[in-house]
N, C-alpha and C. Protein backbone atom coordinates (compact mmCIF):
# COMPACT_ATOMS: atom_id res chain seq x y z
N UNK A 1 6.74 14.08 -19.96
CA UNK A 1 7.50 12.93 -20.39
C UNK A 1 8.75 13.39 -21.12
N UNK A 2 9.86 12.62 -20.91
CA UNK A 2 10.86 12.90 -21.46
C UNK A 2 11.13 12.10 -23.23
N UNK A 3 11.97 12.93 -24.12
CA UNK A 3 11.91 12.41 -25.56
C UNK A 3 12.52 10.90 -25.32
N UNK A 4 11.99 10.05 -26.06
CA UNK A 4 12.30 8.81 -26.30
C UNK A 4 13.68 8.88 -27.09
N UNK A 5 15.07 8.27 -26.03
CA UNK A 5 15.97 7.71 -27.08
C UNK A 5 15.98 6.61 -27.66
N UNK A 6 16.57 7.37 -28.97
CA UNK A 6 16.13 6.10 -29.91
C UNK A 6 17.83 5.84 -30.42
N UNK A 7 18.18 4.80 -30.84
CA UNK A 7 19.74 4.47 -31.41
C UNK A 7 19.84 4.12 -32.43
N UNK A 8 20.90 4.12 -33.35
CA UNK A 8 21.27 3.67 -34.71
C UNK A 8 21.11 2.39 -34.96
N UNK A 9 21.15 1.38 -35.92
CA UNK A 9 21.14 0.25 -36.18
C UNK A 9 22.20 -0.15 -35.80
N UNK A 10 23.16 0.16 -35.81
CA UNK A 10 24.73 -0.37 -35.67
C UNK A 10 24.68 -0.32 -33.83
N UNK A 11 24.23 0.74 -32.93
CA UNK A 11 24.36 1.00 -31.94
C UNK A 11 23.91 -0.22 -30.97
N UNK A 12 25.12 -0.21 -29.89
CA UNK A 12 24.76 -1.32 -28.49
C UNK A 12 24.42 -0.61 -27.66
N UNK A 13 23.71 -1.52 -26.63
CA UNK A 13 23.15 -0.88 -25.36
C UNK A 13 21.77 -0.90 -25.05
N UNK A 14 21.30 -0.78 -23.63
CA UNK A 14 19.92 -0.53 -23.37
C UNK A 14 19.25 0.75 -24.31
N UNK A 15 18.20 0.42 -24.47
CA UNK A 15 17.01 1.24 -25.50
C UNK A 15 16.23 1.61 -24.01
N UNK A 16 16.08 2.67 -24.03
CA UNK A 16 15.21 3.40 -22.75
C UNK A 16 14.19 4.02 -23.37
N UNK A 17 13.15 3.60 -22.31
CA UNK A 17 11.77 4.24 -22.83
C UNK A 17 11.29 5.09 -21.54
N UNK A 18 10.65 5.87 -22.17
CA UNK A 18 9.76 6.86 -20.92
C UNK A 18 8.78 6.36 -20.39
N UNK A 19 8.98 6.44 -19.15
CA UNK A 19 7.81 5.93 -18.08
C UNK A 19 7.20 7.46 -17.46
N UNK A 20 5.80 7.07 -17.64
CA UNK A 20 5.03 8.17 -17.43
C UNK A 20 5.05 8.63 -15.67
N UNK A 21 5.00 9.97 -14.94
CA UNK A 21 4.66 9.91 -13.74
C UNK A 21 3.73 9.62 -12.95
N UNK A 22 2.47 9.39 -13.89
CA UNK A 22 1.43 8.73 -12.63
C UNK A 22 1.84 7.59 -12.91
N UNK A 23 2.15 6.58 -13.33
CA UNK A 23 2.44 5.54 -13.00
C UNK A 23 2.94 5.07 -11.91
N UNK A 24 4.04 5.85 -11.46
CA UNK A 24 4.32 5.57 -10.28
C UNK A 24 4.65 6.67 -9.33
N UNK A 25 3.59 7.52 -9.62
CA UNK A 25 3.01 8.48 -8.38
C UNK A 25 2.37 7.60 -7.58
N UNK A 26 1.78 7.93 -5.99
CA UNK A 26 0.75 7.44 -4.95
C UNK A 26 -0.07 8.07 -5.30
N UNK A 27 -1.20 7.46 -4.94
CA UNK A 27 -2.64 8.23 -5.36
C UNK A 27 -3.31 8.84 -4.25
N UNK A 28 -2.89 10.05 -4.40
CA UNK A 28 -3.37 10.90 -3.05
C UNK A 28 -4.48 11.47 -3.63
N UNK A 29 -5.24 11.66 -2.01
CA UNK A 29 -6.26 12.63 -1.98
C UNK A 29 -6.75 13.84 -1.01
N UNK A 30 -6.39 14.88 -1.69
CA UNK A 30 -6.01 16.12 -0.69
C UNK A 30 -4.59 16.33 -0.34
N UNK A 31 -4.05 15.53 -0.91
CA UNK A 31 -2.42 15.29 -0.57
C UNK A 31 -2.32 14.51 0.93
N UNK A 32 -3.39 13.28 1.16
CA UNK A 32 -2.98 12.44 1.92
C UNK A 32 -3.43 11.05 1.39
N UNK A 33 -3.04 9.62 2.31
CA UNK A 33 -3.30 8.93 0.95
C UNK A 33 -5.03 8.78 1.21
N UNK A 34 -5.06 7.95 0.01
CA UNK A 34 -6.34 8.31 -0.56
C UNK A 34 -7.24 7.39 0.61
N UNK A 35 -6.69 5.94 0.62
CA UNK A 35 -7.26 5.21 1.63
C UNK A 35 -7.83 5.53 2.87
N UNK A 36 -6.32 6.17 3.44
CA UNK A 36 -6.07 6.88 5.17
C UNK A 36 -7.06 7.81 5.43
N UNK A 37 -7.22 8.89 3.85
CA UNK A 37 -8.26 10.01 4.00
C UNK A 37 -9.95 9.75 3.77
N UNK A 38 -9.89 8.74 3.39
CA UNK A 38 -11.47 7.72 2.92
C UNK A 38 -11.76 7.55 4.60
N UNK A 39 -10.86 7.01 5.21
CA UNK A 39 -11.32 6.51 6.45
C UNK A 39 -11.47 7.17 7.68
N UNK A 40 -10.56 8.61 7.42
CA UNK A 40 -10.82 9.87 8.63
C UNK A 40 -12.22 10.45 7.92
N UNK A 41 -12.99 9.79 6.85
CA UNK A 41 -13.76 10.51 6.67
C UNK A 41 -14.81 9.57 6.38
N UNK A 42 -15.08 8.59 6.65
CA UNK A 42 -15.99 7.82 6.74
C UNK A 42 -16.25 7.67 8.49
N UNK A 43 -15.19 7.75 9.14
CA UNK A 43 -15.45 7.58 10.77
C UNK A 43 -15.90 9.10 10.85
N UNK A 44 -15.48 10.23 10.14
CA UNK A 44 -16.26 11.41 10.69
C UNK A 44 -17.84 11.52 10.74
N UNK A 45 -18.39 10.69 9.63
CA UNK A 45 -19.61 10.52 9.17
C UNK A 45 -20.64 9.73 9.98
N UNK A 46 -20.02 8.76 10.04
CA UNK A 46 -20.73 7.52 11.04
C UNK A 46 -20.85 7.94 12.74
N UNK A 47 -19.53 8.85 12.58
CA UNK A 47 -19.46 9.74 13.98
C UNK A 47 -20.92 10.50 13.98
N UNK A 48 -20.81 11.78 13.07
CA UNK A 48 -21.96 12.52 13.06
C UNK A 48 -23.88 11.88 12.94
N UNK A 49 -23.81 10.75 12.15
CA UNK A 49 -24.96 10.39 11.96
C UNK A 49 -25.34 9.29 13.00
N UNK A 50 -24.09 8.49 13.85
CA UNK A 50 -24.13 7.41 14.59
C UNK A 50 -24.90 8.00 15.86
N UNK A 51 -24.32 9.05 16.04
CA UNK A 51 -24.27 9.03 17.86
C UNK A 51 -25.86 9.97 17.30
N UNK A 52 -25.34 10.98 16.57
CA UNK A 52 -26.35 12.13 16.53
C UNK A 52 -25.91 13.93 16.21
N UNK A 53 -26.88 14.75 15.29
CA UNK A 53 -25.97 15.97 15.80
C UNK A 53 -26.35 16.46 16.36
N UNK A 54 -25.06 16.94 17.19
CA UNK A 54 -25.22 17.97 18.72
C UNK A 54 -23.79 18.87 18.71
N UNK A 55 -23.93 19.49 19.63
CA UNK A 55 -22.85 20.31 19.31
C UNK A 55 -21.33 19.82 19.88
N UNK A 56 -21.19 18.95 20.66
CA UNK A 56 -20.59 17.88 21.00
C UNK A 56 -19.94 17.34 19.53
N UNK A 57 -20.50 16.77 19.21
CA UNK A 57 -20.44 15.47 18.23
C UNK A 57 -19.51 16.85 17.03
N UNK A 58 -20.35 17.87 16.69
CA UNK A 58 -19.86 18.64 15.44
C UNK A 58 -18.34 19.12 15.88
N UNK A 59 -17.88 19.49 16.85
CA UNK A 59 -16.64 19.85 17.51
C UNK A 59 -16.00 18.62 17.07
N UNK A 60 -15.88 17.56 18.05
CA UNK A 60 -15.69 16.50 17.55
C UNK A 60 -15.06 16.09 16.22
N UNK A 61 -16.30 15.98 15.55
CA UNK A 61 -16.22 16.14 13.62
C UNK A 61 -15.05 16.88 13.36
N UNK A 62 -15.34 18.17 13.54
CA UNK A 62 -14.65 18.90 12.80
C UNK A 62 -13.06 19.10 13.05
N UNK A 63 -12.94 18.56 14.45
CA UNK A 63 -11.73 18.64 15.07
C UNK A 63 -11.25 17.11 14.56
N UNK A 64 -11.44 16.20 14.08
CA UNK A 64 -11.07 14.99 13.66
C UNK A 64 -10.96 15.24 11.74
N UNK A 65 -12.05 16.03 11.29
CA UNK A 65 -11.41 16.65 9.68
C UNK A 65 -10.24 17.25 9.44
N UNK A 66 -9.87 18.12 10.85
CA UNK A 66 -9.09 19.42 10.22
C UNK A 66 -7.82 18.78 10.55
N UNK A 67 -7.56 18.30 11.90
CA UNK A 67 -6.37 17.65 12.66
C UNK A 67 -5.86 16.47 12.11
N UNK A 68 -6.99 15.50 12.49
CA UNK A 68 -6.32 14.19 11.10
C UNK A 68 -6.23 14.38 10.05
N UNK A 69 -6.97 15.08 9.28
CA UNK A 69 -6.54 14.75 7.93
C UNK A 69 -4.68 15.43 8.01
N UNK A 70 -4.65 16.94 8.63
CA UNK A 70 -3.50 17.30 8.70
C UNK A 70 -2.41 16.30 8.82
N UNK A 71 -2.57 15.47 9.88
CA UNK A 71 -1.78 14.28 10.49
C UNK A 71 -1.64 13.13 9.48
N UNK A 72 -2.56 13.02 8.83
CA UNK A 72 -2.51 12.47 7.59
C UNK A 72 -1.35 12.53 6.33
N UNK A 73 -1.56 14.23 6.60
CA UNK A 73 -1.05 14.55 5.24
C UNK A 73 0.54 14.39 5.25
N UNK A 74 0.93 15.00 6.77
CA UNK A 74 2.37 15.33 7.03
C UNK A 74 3.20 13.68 7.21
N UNK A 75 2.01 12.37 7.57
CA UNK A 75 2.59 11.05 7.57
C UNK A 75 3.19 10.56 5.68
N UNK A 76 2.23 11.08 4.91
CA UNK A 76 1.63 11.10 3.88
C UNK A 76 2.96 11.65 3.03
N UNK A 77 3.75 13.14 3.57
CA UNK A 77 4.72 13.31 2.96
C UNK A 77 5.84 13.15 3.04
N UNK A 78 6.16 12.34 4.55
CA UNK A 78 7.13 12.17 4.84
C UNK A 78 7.42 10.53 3.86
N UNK A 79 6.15 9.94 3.95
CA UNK A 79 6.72 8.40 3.49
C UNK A 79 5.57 8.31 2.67
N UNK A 80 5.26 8.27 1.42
CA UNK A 80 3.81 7.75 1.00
C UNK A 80 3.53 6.72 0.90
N UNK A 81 4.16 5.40 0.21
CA UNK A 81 4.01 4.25 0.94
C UNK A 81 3.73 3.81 2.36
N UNK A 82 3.61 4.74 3.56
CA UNK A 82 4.10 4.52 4.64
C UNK A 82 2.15 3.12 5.39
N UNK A 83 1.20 3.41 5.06
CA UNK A 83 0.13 2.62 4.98
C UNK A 83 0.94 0.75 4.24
N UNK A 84 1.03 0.90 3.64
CA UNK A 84 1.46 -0.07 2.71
C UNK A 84 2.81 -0.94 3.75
N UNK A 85 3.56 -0.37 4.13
CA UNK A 85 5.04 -0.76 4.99
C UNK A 85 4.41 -1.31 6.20
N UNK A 86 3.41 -0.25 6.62
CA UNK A 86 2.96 -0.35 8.23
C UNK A 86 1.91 -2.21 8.17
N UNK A 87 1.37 -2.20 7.05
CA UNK A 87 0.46 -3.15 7.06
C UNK A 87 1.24 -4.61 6.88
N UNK A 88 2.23 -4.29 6.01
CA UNK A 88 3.48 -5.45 5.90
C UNK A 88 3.99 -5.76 7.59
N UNK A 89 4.37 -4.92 8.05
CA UNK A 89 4.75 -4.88 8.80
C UNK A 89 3.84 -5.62 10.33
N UNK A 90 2.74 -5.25 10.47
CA UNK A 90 1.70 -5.56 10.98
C UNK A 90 1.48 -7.37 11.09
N UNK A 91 1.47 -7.49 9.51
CA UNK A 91 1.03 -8.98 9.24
C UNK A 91 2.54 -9.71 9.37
N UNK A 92 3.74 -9.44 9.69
CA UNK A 92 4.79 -10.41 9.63
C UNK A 92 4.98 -10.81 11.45
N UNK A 93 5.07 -11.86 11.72
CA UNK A 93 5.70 -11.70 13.23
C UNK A 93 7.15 -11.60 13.28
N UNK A 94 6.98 -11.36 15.03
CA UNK A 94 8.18 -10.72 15.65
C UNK A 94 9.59 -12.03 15.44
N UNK A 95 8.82 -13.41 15.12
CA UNK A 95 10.41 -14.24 15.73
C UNK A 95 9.40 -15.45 14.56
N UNK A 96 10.26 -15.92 13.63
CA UNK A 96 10.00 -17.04 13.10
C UNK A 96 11.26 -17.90 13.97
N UNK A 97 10.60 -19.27 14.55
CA UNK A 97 11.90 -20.07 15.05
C UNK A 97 12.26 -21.13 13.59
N UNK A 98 13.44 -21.52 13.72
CA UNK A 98 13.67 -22.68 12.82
C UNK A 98 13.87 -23.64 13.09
N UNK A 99 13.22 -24.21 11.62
CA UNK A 99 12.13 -25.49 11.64
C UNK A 99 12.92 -25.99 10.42
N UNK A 100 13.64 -27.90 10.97
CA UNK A 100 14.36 -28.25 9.31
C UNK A 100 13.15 -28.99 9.01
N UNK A 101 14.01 -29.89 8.36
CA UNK A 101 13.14 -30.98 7.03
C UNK A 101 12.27 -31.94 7.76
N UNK A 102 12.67 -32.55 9.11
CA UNK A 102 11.86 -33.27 9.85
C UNK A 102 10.91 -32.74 10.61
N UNK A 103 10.51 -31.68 10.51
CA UNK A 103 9.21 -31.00 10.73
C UNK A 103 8.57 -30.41 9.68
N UNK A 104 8.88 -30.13 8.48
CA UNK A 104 8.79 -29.62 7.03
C UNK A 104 7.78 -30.73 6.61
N UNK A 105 7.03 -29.91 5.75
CA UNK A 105 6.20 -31.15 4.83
C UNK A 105 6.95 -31.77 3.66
N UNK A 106 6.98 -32.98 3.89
CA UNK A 106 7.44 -33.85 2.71
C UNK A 106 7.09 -33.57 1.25
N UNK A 107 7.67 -33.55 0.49
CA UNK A 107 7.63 -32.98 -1.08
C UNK A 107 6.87 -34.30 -1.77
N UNK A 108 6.21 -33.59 -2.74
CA UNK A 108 5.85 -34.68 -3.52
C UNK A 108 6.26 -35.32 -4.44
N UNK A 109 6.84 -36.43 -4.80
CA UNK A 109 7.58 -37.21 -5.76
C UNK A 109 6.12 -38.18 -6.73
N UNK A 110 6.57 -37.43 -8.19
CA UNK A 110 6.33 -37.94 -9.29
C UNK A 110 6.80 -38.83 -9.79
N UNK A 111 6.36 -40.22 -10.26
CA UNK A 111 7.25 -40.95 -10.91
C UNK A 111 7.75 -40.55 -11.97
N UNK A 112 8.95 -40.52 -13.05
CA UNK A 112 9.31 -40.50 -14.21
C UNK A 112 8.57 -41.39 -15.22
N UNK A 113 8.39 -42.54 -14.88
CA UNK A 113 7.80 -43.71 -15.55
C UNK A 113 6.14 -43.94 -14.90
N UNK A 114 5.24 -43.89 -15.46
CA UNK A 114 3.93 -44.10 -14.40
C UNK A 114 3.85 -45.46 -14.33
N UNK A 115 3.71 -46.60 -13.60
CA UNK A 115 3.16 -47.45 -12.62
C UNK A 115 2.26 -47.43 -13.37
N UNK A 116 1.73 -48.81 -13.84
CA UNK A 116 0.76 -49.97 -14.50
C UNK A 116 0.28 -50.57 -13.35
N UNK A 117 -0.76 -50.97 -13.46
CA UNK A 117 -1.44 -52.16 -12.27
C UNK A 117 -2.41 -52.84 -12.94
């Protein structure tokens, strides 16, 4: 962390404080993200115990530990957010058309004064 400046009483201007680096580090694991690497390694597992072990299956395994996670890592350093963008990305569609007020839902109007009956 860097020393906190601090200013005179008389002094103008922003007062800056230190922001720590994990704060806004990504939270890697193995140096890929932590999520991406949870899940090349939960499918390795379910791989090995699903089907069965054989020597098939352990090739397999091990060639899906060493390679993805690699593939992982190098997605991992190029963009670390890059999970996070892709999923935004995922959930928005390709073409919103536009739509005015006469297809819009009508707003709700409050009276100022409430109505006696």
């Amino acid at each position: 962390m860097q020393p906190v400046e601090t200013r005179s009483p008389g002094e103008e201007g922003p007062r800056r404080m230190p922001i720590h680096a994990s704060l806004v580090r990504p939270i890697l694991f193995a140096g890929a993200d932590r999520e991406l690497a949870l899940a090349n390694g939960i499918v390795c597992v379910a791989l090995l115990f699903g089907i069965g072990v054989s020597r098939y299956t352990l090739a397999i395994v091990v060639f899906l530990l060493t390679v993805g996670h690699w593939v992982v890592t190098q997605i991992t350093k190029a963009d670390p957010s890059f999970r996070q963008v892709y999923l935004r990305h995922v959930r928005l569609r390709s073409f919103y058309p536009a739509a005015g007020a006469s297809r819009g839902r009508a707003a709700v109007r409050h009276p100022a004064i409430p109505l006696s009956e």
